[in-house]
PDB file of N, CA and C in Angstrom:
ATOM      1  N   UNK A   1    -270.836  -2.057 -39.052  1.00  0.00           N
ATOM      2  CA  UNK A   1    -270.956  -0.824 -39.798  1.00  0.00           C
ATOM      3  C   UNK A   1    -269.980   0.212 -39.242  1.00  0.00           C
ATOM      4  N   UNK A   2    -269.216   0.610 -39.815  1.00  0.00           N
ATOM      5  CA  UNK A   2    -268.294   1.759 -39.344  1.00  0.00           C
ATOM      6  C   UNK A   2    -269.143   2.704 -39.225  1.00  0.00           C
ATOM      7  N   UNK A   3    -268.409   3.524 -38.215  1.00  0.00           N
ATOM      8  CA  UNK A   3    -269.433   5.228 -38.197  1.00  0.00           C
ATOM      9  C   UNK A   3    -268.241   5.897 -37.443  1.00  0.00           C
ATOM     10  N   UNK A   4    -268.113   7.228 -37.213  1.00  0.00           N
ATOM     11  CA  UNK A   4    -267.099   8.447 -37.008  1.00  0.00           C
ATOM     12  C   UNK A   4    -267.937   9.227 -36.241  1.00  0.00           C
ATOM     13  N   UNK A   5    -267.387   9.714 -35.052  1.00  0.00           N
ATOM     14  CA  UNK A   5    -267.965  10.795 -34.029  1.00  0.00           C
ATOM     15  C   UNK A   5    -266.779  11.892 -33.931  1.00  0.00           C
ATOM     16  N   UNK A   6    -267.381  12.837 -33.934  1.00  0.00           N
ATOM     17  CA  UNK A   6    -265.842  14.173 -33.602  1.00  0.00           C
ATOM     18  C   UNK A   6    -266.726  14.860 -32.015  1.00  0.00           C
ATOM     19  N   UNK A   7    -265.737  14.449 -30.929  1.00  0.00           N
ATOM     20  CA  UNK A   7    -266.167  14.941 -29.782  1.00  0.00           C
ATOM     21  C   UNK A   7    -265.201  16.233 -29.209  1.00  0.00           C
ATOM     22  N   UNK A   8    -265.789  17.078 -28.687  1.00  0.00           N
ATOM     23  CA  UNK A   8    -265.535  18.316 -28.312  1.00  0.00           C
ATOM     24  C   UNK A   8    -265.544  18.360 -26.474  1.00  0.00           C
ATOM     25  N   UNK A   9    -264.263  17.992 -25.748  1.00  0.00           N
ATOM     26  CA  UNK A   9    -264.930  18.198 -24.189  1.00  0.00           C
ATOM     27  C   UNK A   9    -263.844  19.228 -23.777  1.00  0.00           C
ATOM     28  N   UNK A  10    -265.087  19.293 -22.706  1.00  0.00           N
ATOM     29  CA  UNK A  10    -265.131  20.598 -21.913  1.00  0.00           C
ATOM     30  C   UNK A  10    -264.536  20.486 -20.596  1.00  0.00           C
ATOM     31  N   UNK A  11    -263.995  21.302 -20.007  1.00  0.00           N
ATOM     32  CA  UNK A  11    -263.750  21.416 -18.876  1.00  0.00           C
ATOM     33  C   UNK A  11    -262.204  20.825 -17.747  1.00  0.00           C
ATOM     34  N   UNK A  12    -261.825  20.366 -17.033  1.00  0.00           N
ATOM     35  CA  UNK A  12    -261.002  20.348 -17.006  1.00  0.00           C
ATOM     36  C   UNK A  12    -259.733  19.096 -17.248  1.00  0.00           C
ATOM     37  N   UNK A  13    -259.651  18.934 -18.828  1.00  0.00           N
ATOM     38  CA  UNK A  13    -259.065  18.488 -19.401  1.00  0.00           C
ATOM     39  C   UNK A  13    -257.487  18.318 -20.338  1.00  0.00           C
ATOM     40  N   UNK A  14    -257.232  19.387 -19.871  1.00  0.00           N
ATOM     41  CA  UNK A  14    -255.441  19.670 -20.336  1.00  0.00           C
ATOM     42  C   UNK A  14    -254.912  19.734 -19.164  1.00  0.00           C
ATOM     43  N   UNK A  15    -253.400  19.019 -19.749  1.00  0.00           N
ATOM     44  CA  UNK A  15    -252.770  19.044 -18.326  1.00  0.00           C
ATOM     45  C   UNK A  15    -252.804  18.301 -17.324  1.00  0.00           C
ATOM     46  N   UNK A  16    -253.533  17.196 -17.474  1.00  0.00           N
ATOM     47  CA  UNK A  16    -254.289  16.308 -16.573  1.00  0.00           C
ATOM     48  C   UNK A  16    -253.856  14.872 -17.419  1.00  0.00           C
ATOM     49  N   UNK A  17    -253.023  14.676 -18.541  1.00  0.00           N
ATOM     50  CA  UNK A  17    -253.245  13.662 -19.054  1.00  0.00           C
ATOM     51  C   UNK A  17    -254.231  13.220 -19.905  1.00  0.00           C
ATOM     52  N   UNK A  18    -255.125  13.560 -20.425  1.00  0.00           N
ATOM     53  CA  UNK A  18    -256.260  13.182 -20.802  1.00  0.00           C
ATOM     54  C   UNK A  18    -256.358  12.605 -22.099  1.00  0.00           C
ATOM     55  N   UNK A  19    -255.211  13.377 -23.165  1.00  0.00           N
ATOM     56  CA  UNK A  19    -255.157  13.076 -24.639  1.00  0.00           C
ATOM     57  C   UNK A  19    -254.390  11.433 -24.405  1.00  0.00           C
ATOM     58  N   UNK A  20    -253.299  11.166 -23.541  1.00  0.00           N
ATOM     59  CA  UNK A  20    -252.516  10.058 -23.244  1.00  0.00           C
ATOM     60  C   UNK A  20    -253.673   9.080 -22.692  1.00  0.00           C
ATOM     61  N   UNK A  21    -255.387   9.078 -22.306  1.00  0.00           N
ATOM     62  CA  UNK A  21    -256.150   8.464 -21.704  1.00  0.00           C
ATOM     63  C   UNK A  21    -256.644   7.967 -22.626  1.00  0.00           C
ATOM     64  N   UNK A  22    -257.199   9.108 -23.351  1.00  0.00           N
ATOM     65  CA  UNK A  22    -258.221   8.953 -25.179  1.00  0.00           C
ATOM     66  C   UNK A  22    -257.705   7.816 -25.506  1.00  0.00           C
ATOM     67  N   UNK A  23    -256.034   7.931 -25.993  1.00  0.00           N
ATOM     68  CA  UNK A  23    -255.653   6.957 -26.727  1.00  0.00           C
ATOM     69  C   UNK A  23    -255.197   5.687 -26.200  1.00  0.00           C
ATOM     70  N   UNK A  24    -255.224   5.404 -24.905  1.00  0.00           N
ATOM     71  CA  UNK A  24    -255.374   4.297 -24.485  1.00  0.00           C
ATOM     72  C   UNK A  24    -256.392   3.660 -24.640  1.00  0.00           C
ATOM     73  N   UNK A  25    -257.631   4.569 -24.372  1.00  0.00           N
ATOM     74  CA  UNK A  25    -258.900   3.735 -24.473  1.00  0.00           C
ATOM     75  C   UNK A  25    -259.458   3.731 -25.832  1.00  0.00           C
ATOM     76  N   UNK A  26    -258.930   4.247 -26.981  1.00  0.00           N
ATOM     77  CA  UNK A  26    -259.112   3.744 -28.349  1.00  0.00           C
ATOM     78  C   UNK A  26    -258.318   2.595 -28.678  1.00  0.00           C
ATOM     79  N   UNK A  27    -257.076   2.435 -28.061  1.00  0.00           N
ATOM     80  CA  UNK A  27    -256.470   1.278 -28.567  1.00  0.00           C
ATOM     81  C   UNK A  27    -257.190   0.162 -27.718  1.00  0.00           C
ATOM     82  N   UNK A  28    -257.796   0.334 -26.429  1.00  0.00           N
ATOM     83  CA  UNK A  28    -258.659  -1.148 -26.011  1.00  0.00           C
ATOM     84  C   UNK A  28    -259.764  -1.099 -26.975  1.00  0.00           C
ATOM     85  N   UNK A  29    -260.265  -0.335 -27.164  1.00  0.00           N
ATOM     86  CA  UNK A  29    -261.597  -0.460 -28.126  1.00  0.00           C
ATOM     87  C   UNK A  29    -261.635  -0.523 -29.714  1.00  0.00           C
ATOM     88  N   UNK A  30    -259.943  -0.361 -29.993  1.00  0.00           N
ATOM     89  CA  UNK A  30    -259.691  -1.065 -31.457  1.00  0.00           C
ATOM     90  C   UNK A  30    -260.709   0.165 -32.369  1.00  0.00           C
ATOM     91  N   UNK A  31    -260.498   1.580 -31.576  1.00  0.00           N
ATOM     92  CA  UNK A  31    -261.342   2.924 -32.780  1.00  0.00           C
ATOM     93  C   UNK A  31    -260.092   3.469 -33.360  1.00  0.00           C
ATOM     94  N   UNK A  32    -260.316   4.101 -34.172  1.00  0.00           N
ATOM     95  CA  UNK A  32    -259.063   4.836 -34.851  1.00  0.00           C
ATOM     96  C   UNK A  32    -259.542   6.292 -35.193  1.00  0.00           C
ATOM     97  N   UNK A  33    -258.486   7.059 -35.341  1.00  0.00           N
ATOM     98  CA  UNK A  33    -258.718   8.758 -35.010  1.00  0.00           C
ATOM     99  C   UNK A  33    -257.881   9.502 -34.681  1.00  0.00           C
ATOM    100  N   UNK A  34    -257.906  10.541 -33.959  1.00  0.00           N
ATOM    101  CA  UNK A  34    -257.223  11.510 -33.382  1.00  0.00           C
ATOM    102  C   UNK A  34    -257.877  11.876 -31.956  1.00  0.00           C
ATOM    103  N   UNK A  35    -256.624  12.683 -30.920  1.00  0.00           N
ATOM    104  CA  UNK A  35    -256.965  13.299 -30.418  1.00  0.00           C
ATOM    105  C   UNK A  35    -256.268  14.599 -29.823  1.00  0.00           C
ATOM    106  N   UNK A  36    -256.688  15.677 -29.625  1.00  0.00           N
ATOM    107  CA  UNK A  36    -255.677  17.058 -30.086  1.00  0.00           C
ATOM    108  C   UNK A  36    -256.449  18.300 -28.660  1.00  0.00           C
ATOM    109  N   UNK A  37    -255.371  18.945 -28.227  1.00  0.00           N
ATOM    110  CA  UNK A  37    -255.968  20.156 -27.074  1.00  0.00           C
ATOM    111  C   UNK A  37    -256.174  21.142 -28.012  1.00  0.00           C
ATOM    112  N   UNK A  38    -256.980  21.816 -27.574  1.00  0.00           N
ATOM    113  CA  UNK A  38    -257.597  23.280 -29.034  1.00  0.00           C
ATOM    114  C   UNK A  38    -257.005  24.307 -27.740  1.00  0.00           C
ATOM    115  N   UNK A  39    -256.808  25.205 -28.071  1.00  0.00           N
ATOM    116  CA  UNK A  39    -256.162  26.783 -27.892  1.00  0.00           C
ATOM    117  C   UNK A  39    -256.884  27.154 -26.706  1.00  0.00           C
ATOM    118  N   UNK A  40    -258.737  27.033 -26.688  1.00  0.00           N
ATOM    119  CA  UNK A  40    -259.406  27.703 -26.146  1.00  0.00           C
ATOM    120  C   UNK A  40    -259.539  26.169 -24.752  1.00  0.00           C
ATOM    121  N   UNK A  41    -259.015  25.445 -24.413  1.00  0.00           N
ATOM    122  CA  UNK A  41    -259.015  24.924 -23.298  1.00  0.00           C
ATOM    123  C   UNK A  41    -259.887  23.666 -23.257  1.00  0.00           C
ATOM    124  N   UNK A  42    -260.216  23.404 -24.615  1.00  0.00           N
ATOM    125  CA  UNK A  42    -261.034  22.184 -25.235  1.00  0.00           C
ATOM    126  C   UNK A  42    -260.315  20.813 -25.649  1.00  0.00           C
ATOM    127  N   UNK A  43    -260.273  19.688 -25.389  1.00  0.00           N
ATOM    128  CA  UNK A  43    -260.154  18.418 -26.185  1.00  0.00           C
ATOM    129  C   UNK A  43    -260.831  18.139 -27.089  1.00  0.00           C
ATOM    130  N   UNK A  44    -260.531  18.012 -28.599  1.00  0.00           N
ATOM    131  CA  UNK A  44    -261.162  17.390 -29.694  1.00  0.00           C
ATOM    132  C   UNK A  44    -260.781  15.955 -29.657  1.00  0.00           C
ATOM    133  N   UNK A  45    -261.800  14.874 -29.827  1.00  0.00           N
ATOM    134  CA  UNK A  45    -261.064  13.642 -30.571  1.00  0.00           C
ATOM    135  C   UNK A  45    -262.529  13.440 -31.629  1.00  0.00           C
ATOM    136  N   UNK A  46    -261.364  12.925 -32.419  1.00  0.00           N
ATOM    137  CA  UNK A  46    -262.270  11.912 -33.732  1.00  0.00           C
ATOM    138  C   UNK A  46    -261.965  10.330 -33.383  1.00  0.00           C
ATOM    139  N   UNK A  47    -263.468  10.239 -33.937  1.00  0.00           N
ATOM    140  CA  UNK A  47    -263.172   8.777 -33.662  1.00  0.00           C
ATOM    141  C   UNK A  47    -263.953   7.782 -34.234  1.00  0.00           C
ATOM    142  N   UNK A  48    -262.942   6.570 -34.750  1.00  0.00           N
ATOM    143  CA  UNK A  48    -264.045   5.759 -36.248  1.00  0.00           C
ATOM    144  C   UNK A  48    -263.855   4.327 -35.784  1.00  0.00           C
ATOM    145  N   UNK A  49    -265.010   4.056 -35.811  1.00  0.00           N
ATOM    146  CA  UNK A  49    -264.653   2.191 -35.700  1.00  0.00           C
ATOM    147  C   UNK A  49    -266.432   1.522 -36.095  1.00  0.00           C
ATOM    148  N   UNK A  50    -266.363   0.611 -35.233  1.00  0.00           N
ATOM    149  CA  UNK A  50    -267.846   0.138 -35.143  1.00  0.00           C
ATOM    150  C   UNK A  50    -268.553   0.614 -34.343  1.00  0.00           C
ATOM    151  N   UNK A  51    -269.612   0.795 -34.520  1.00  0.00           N
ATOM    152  CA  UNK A  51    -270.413   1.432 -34.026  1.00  0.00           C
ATOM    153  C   UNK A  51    -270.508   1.060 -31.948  1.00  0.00           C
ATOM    154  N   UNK A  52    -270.938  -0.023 -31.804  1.00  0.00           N
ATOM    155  CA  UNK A  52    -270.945  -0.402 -30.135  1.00  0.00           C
ATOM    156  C   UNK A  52    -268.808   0.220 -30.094  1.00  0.00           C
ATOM    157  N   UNK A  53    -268.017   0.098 -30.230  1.00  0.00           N
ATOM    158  CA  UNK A  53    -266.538   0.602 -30.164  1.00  0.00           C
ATOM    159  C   UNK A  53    -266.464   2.278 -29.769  1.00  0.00           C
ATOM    160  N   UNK A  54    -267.359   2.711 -30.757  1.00  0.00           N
ATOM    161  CA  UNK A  54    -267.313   4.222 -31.068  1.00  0.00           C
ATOM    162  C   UNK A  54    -267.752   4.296 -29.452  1.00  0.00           C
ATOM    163  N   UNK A  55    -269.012   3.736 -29.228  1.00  0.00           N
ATOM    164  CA  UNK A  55    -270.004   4.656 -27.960  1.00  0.00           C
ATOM    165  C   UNK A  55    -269.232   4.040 -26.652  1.00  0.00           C
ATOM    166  N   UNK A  56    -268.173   3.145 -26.338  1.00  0.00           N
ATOM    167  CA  UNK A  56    -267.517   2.404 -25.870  1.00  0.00           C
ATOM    168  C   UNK A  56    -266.743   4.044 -25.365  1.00  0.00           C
ATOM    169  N   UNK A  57    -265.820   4.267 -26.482  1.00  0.00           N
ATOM    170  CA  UNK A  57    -264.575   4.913 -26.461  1.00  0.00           C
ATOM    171  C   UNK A  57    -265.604   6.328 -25.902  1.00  0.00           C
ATOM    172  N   UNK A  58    -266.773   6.692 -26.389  1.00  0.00           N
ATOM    173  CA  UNK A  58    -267.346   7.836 -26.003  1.00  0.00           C
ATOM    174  C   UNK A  58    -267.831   7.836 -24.417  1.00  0.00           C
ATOM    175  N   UNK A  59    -268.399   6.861 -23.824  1.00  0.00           N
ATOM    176  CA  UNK A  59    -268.239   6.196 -22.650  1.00  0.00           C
ATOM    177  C   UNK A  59    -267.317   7.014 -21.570  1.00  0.00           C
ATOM    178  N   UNK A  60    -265.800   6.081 -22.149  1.00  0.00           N
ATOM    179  CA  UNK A  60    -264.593   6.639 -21.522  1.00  0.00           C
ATOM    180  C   UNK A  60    -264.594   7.307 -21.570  1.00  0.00           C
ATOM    181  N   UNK A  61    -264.528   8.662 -22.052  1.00  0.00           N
ATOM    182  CA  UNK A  61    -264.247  10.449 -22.367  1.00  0.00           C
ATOM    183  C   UNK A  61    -264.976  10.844 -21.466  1.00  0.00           C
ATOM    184  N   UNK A  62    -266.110  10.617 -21.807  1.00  0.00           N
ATOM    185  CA  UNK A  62    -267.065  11.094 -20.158  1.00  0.00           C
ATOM    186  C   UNK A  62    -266.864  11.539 -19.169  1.00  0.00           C
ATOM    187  N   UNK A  63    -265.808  10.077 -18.606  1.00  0.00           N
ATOM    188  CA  UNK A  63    -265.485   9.863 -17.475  1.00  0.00           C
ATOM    189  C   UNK A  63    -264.115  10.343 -17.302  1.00  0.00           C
ATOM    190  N   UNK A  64    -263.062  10.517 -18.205  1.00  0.00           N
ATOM    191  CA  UNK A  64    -261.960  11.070 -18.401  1.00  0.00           C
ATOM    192  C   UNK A  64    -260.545  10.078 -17.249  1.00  0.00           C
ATOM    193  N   UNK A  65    -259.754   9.985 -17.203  1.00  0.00           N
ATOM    194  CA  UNK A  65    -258.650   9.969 -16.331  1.00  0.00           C
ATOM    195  C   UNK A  65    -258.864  10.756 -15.001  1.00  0.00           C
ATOM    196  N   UNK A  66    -258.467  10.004 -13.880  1.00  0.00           N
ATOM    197  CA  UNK A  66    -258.027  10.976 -12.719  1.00  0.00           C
ATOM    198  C   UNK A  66    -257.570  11.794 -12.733  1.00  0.00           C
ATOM    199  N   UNK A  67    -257.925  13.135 -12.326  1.00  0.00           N
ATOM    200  CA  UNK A  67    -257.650  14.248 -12.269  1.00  0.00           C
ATOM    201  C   UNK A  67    -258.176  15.305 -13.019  1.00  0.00           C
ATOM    202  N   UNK A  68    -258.896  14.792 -14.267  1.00  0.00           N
ATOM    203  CA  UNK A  68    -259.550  15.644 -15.052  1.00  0.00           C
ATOM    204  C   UNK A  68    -261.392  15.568 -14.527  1.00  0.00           C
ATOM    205  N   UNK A  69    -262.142  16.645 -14.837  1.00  0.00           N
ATOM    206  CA  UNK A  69    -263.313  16.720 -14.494  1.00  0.00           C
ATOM    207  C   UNK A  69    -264.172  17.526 -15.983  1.00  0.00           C
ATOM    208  N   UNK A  70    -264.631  16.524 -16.257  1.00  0.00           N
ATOM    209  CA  UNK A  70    -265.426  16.452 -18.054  1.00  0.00           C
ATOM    210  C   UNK A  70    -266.428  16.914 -17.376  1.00  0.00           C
ATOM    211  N   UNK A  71    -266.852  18.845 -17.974  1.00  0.00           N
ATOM    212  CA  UNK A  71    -268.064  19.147 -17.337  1.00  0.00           C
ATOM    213  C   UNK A  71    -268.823  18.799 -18.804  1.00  0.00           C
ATOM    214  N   UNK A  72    -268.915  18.763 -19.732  1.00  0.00           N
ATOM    215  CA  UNK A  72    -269.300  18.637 -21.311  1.00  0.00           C
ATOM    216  C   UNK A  72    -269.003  18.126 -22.146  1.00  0.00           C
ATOM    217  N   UNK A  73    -269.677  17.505 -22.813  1.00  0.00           N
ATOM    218  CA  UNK A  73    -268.855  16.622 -24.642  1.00  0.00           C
ATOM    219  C   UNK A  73    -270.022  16.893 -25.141  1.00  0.00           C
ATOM    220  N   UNK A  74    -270.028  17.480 -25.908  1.00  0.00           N
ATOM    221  CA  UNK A  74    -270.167  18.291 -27.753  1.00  0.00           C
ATOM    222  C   UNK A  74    -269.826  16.895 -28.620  1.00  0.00           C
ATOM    223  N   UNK A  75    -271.221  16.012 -28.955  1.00  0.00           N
ATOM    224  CA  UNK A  75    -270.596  15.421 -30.071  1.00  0.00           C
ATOM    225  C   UNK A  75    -271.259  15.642 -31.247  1.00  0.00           C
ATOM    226  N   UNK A  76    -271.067  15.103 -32.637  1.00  0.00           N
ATOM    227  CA  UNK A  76    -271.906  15.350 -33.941  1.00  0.00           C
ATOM    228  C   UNK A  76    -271.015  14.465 -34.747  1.00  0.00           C
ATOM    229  N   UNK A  77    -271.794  13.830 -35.808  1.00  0.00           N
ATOM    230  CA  UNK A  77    -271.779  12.905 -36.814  1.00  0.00           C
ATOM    231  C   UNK A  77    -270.260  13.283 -37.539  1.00  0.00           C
ATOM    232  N   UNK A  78    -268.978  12.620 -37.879  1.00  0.00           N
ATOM    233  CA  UNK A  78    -268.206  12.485 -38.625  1.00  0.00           C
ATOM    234  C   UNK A  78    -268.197  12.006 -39.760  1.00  0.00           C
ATOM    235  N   UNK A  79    -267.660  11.974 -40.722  1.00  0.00           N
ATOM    236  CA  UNK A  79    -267.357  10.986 -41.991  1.00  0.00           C
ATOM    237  C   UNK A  79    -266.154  10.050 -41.843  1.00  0.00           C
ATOM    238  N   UNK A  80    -266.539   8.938 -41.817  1.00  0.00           N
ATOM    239  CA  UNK A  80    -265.383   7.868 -41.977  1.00  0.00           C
ATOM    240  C   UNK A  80    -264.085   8.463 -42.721  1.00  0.00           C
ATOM    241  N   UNK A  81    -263.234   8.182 -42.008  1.00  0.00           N
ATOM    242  CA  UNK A  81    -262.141   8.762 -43.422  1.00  0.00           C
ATOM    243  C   UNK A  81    -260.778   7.643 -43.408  1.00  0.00           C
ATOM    244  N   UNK A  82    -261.141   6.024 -43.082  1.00  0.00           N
ATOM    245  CA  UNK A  82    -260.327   5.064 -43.101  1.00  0.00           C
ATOM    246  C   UNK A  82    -258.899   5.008 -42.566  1.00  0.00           C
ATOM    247  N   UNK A  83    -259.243   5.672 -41.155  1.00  0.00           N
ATOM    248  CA  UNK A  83    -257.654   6.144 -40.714  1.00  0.00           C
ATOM    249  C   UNK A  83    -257.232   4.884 -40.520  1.00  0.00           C
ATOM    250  N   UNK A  84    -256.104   4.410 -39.973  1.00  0.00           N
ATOM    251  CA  UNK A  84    -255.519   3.161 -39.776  1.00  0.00           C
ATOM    252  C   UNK A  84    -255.127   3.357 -38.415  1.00  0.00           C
ATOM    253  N   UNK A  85    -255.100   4.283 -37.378  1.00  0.00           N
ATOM    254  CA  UNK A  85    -254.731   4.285 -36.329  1.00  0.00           C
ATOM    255  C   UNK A  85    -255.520   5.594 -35.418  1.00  0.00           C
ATOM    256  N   UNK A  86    -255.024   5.598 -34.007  1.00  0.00           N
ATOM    257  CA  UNK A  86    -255.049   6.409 -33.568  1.00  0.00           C
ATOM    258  C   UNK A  86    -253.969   7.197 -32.974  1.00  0.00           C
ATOM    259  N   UNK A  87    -254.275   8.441 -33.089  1.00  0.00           N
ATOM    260  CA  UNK A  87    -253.097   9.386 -33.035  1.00  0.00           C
ATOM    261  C   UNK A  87    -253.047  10.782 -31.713  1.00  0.00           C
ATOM    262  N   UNK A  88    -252.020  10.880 -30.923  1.00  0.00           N
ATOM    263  CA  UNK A  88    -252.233  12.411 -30.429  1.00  0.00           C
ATOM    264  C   UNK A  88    -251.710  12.982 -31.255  1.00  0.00           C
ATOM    265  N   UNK A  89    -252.682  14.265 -31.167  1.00  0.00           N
ATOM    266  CA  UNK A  89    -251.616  15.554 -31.847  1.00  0.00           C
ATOM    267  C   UNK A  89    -251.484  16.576 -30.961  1.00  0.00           C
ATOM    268  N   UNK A  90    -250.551  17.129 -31.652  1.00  0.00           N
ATOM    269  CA  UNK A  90    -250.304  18.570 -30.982  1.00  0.00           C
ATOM    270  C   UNK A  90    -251.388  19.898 -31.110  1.00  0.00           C
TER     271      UNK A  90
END
């Protein structure tokens, strides 16, 4: 069953590599999405696959790359939207 999560983390996550982490660990877990730094010092990613994939890739974020320290993730229900990949953005 596909399903979509849009996660919101907190803390110290830019600058650290972290968006270059996301998308490593979506491409082991075969999710597709985005992931993007927001203004106010936040990481957004979306993220769609199968369901055990999704909580996989949510897993990783958690825990983030060396050097970053994930005090928070903000997640809530997405809508599938059949991306074909995963992407950083700006």
């Amino acid at each position: 069953m596909l399903v979509a999560r849009r996660f919101l983390v907190r803390g110290r996550v830019q600058g650290v590599g972290f968006r270059y982490y996301a998308h490593e660990m979506a491409r082991l877990e075969g999710v597709r999405g985005f992931v993007r730094n927001l203004a106010d010092g936040r990481v957004e990613a979306v993220a769609e696959g199968d369901q055990e994939a999704v909580l996989a890739f949510e897993r990783a974020i958690r825990r983030g790359p060396p050097g970053a320290r994930v005090e928070d993730v903000d997640t809530e229900p997405a809508d599938p939207a059949g991306r074909s990949a995963f992407m950083i953005r700006s």
